[in-house]
N, C-alpha and C. Protein backbone atom coordinates (compact mmCIF):
# COMPACT_ATOMS: atom_id res chain seq x y z
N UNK A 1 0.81 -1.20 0.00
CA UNK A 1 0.00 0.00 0.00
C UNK A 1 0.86 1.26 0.00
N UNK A 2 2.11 1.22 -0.21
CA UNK A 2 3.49 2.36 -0.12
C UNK A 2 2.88 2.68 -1.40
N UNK A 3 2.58 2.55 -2.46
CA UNK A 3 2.49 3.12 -3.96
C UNK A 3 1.12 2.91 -3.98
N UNK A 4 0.48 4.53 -4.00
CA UNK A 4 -0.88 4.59 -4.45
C UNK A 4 -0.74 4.70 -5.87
N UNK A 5 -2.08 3.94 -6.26
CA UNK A 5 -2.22 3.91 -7.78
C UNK A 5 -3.78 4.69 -7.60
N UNK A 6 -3.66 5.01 -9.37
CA UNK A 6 -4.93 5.51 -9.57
C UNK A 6 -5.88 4.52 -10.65
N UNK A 7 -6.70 4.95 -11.18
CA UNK A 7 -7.94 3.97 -11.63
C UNK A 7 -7.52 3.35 -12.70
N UNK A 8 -6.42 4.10 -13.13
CA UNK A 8 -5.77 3.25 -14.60
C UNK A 8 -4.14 2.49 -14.60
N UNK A 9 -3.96 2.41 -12.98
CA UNK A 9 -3.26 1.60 -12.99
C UNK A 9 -1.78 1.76 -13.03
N UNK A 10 -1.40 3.55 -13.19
CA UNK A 10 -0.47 3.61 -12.70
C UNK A 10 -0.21 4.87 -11.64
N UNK A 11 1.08 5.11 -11.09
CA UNK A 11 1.14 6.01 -9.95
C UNK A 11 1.04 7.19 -10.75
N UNK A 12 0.72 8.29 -10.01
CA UNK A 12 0.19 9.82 -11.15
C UNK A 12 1.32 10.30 -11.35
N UNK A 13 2.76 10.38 -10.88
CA UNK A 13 3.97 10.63 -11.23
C UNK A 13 4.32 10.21 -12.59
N UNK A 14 4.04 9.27 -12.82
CA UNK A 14 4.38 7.70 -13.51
C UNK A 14 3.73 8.41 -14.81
N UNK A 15 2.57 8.39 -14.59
CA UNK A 15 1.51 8.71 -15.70
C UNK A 15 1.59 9.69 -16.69
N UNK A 16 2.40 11.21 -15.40
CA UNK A 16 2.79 12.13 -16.26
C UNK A 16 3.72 12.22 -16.87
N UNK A 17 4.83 11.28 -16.31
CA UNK A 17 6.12 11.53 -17.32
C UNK A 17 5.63 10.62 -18.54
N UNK A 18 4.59 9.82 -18.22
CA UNK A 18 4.24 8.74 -19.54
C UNK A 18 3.75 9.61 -20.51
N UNK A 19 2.97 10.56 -20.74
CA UNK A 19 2.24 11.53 -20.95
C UNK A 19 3.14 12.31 -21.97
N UNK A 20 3.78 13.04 -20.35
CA UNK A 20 5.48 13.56 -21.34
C UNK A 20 6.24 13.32 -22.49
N UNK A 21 6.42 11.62 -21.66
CA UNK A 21 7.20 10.99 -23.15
C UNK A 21 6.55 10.92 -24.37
N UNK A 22 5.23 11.02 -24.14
CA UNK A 22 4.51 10.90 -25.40
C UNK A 22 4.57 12.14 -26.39
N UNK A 23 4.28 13.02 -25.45
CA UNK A 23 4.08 14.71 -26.28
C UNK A 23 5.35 14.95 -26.52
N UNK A 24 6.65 14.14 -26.20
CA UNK A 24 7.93 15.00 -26.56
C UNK A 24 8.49 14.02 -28.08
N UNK A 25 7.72 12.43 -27.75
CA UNK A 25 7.94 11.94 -29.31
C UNK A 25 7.00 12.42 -30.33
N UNK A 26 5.41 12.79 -29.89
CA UNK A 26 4.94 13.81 -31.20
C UNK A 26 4.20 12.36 -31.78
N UNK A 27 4.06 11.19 -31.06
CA UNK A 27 3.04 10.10 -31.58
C UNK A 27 1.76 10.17 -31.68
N UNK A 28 1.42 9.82 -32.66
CA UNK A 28 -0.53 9.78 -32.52
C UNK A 28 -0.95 8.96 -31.99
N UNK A 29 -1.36 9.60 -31.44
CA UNK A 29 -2.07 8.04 -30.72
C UNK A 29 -3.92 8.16 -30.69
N UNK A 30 -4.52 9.31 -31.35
CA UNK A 30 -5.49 9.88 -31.34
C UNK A 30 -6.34 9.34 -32.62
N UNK A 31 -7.72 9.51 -32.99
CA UNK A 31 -8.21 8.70 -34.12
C UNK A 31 -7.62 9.35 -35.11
N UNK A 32 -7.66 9.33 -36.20
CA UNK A 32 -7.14 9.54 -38.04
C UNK A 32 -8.53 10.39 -38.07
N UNK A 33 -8.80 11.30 -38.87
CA UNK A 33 -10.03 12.11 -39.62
C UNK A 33 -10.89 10.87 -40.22
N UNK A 34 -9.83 9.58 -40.54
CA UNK A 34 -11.23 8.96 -41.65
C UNK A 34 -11.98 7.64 -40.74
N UNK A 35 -11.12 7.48 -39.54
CA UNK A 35 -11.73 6.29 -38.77
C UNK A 35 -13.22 6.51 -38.06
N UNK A 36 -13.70 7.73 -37.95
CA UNK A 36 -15.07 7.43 -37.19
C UNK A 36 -16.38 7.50 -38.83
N UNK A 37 -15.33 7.89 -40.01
CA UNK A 37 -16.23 7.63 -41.11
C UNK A 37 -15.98 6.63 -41.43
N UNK A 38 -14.80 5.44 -41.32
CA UNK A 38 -15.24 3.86 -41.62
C UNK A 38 -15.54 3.11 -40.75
N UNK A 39 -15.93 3.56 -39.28
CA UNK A 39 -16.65 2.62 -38.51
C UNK A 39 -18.34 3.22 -38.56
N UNK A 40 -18.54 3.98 -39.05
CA UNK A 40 -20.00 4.35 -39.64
C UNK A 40 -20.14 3.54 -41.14
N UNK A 41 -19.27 3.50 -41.91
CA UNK A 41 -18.98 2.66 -43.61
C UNK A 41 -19.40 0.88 -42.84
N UNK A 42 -18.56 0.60 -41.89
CA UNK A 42 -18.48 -0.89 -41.42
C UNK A 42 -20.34 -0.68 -40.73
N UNK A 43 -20.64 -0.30 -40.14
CA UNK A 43 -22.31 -0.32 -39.79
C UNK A 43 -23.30 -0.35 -40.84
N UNK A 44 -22.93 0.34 -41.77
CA UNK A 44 -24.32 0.83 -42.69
C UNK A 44 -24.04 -0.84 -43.74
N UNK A 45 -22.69 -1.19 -43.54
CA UNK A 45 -22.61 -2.37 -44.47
C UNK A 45 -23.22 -3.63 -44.08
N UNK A 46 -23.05 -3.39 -42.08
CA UNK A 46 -23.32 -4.70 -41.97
C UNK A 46 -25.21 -4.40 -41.73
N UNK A 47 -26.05 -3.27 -41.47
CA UNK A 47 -27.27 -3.09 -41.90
C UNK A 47 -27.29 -3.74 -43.16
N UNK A 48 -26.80 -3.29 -44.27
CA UNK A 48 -27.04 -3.24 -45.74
C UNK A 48 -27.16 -4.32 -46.21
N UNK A 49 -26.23 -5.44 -45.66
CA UNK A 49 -25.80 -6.72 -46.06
C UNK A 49 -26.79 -7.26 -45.31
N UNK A 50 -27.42 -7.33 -44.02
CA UNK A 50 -28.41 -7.96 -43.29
C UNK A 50 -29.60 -7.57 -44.05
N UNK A 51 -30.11 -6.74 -44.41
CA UNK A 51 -31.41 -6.49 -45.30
C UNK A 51 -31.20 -6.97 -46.11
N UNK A 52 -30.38 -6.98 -47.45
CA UNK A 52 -30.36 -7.57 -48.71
C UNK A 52 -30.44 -9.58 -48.16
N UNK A 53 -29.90 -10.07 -47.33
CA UNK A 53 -30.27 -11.33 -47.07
C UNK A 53 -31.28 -11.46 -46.50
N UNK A 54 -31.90 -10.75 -45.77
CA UNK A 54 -33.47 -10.67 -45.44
C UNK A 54 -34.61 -10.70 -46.58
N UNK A 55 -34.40 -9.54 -47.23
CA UNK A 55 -34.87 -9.16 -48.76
C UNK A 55 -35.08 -11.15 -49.19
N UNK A 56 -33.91 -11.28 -49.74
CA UNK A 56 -33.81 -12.26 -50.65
C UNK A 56 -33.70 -13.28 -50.03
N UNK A 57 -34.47 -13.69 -48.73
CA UNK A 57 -34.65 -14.85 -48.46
C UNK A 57 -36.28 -14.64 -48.38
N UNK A 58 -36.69 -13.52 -48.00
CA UNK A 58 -37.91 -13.56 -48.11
C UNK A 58 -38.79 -13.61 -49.74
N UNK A 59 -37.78 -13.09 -50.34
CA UNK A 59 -38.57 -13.51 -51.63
C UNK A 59 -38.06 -14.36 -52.83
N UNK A 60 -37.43 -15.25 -52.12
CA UNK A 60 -37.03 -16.81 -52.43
C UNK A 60 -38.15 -17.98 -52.16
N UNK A 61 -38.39 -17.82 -50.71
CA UNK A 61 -39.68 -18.75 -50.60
C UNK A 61 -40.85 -18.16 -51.53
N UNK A 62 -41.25 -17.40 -52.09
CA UNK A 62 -42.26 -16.83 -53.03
C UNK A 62 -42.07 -17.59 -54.47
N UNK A 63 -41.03 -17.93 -54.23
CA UNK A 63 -40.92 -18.37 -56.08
C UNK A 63 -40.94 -20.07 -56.19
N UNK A 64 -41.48 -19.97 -57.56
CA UNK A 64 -41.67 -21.47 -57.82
C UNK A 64 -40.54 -22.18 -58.33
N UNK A 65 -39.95 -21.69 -59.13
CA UNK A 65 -39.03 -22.19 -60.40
C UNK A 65 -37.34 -21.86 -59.65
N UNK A 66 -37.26 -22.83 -59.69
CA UNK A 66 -35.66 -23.52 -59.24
C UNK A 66 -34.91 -22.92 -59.35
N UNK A 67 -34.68 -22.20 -60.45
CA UNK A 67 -33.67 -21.16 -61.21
C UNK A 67 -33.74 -20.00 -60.36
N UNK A 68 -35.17 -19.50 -60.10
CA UNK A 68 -35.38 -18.29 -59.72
C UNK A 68 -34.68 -18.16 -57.91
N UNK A 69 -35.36 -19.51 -57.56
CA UNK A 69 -34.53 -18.86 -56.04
C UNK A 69 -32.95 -19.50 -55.96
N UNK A 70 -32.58 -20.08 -56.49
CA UNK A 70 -31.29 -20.11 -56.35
C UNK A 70 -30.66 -18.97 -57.08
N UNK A 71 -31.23 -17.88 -57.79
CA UNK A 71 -30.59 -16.85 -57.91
C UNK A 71 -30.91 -15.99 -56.81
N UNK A 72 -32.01 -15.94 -56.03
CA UNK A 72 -32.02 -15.50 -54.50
C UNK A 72 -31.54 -15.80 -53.39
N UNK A 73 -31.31 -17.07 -53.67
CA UNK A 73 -30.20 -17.24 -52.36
C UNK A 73 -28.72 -17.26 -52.86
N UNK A 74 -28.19 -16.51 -53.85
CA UNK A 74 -26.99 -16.36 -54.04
C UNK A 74 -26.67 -14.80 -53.86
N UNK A 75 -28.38 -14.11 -54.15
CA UNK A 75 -28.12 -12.64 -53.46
C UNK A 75 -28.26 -12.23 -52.30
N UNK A 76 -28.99 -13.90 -51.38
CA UNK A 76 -28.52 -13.71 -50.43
C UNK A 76 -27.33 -14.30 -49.44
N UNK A 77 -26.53 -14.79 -50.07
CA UNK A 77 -25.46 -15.22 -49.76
C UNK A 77 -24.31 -13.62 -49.68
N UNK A 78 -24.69 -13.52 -50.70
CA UNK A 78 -23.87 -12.18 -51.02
C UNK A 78 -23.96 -11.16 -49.64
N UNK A 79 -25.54 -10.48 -49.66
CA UNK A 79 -25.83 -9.99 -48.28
C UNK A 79 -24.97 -10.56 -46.81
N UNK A 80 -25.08 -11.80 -46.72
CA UNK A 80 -23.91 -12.22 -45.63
C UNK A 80 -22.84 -11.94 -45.77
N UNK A 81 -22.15 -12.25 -46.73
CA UNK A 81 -21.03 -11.87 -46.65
C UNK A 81 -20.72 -9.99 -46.88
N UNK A 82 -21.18 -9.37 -47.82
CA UNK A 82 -21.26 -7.75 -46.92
C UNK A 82 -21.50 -7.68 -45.91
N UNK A 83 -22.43 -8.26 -45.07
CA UNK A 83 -22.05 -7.87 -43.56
C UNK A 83 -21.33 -8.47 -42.65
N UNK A 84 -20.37 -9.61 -43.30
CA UNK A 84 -19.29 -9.90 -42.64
C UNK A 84 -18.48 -8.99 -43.07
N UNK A 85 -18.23 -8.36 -44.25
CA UNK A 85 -17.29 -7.80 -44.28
C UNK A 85 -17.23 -6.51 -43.67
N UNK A 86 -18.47 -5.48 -43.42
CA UNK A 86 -19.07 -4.32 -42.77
C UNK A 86 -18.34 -4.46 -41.38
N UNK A 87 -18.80 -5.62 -40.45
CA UNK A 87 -18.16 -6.24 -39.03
C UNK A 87 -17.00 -6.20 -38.94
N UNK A 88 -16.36 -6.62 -40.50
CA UNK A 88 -14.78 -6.80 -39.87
C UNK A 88 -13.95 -5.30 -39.83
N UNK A 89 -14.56 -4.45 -41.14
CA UNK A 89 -14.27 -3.18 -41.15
C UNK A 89 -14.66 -2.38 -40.01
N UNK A 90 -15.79 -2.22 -39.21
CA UNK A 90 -16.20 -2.30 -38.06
C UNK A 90 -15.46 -2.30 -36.69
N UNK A 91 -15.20 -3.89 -36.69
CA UNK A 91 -14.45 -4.25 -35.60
C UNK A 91 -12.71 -3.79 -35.70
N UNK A 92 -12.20 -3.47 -37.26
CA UNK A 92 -10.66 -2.73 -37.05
C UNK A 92 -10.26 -1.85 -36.65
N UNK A 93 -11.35 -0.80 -37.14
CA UNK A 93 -11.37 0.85 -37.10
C UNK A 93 -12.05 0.63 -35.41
N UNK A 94 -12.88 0.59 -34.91
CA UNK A 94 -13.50 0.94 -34.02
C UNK A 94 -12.64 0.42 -32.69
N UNK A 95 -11.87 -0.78 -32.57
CA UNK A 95 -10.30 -0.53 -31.75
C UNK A 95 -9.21 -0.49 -32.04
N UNK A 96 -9.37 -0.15 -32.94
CA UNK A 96 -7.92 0.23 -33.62
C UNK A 96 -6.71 1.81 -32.75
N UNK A 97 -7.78 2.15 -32.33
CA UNK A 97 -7.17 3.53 -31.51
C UNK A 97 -6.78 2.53 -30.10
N UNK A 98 -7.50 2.28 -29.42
CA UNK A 98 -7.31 1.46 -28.38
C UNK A 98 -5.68 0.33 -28.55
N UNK A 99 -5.83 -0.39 -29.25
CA UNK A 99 -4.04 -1.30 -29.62
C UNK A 99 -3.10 -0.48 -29.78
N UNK A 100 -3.42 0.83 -30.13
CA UNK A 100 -2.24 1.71 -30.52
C UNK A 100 -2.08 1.94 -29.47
N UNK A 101 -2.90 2.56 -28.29
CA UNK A 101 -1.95 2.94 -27.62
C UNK A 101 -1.75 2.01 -26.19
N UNK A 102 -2.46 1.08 -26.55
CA UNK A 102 -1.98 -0.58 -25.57
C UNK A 102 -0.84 -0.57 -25.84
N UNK A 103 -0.01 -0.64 -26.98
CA UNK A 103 0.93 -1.33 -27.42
C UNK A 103 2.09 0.01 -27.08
N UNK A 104 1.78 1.02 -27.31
CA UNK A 104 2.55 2.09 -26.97
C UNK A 104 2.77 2.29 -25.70
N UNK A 105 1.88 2.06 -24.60
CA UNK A 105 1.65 1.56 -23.17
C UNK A 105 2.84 0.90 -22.95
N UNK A 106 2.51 -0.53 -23.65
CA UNK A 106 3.36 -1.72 -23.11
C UNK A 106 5.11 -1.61 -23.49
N UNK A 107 4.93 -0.83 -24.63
CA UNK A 107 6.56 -0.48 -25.15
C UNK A 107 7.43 0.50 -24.03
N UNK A 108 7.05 1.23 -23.42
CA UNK A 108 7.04 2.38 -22.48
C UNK A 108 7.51 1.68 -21.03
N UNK A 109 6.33 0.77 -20.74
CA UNK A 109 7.11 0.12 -19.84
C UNK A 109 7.98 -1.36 -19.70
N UNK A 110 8.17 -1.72 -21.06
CA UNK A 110 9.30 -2.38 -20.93
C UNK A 110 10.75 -1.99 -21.41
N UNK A 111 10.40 -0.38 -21.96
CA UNK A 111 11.98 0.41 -21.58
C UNK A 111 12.05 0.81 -20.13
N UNK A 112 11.07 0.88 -19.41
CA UNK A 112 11.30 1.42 -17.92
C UNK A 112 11.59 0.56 -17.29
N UNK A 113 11.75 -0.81 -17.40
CA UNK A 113 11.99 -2.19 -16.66
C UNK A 113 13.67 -2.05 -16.86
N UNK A 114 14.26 -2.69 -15.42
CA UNK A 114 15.71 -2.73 -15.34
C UNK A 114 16.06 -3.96 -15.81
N UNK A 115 17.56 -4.14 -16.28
CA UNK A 115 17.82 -5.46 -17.56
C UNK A 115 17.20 -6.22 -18.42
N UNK A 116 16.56 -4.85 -19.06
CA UNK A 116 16.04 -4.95 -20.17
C UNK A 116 16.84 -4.08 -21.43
């Protein structure tokens, strides 16, 4: 209990020279201008892609002729996979700020570790 910490885990001394070191290397560690417009791009895809397989499963069972819904369930195959791909675009951008500066975190203190 000699070393108070604070809510994020390190001592507030600690924190500021971490801080420091950061503003004196000039790293970003902040979002890019285009990341909160492709984690809005990754949403509207994986909407987009979930309706179009909705769409075309619902009007697959409507049809008689063989031909016809297996060309509906290949548009809706398609729909799945846009919104897998929406998710994955999604899920990069949207922690992608977060690993940066985990990893910038973790680099920081394993130069501050002795025999290392």
């Amino acid at each position: 209990m000699d070393d108070p910490q604070t809510t994020s885990g390190m001592a507030p001394d600690r924190r500021q020279q971490f801080e420091a070191d950061i503003a004196k290397v000039r790293l970003r560690t902040g979002a890019s201008a285009n990341e909160p417009r492709l984690v809005a791009l990754g949403v509207a895809l994986m909407g987009a892609g979930a309706a179009v397989a909705l769409v075309a499963f619902v009007v697959s069972g409507s049809q008689a002729d063989t031909r016809d819904v297996l060309s509906t369930v290949i548009l809706a195959i398609f729909g799945l996979a846009l919104a897998v791909a929406g998710a994955a675009v999604f899920l990069r951008y949207s922690i992608g700020r977060f690993l940066r500066f985990w990893l910038l975190r973790l680099i920081y203190e394993q130069q501050d570790r002795p025999g290392s």
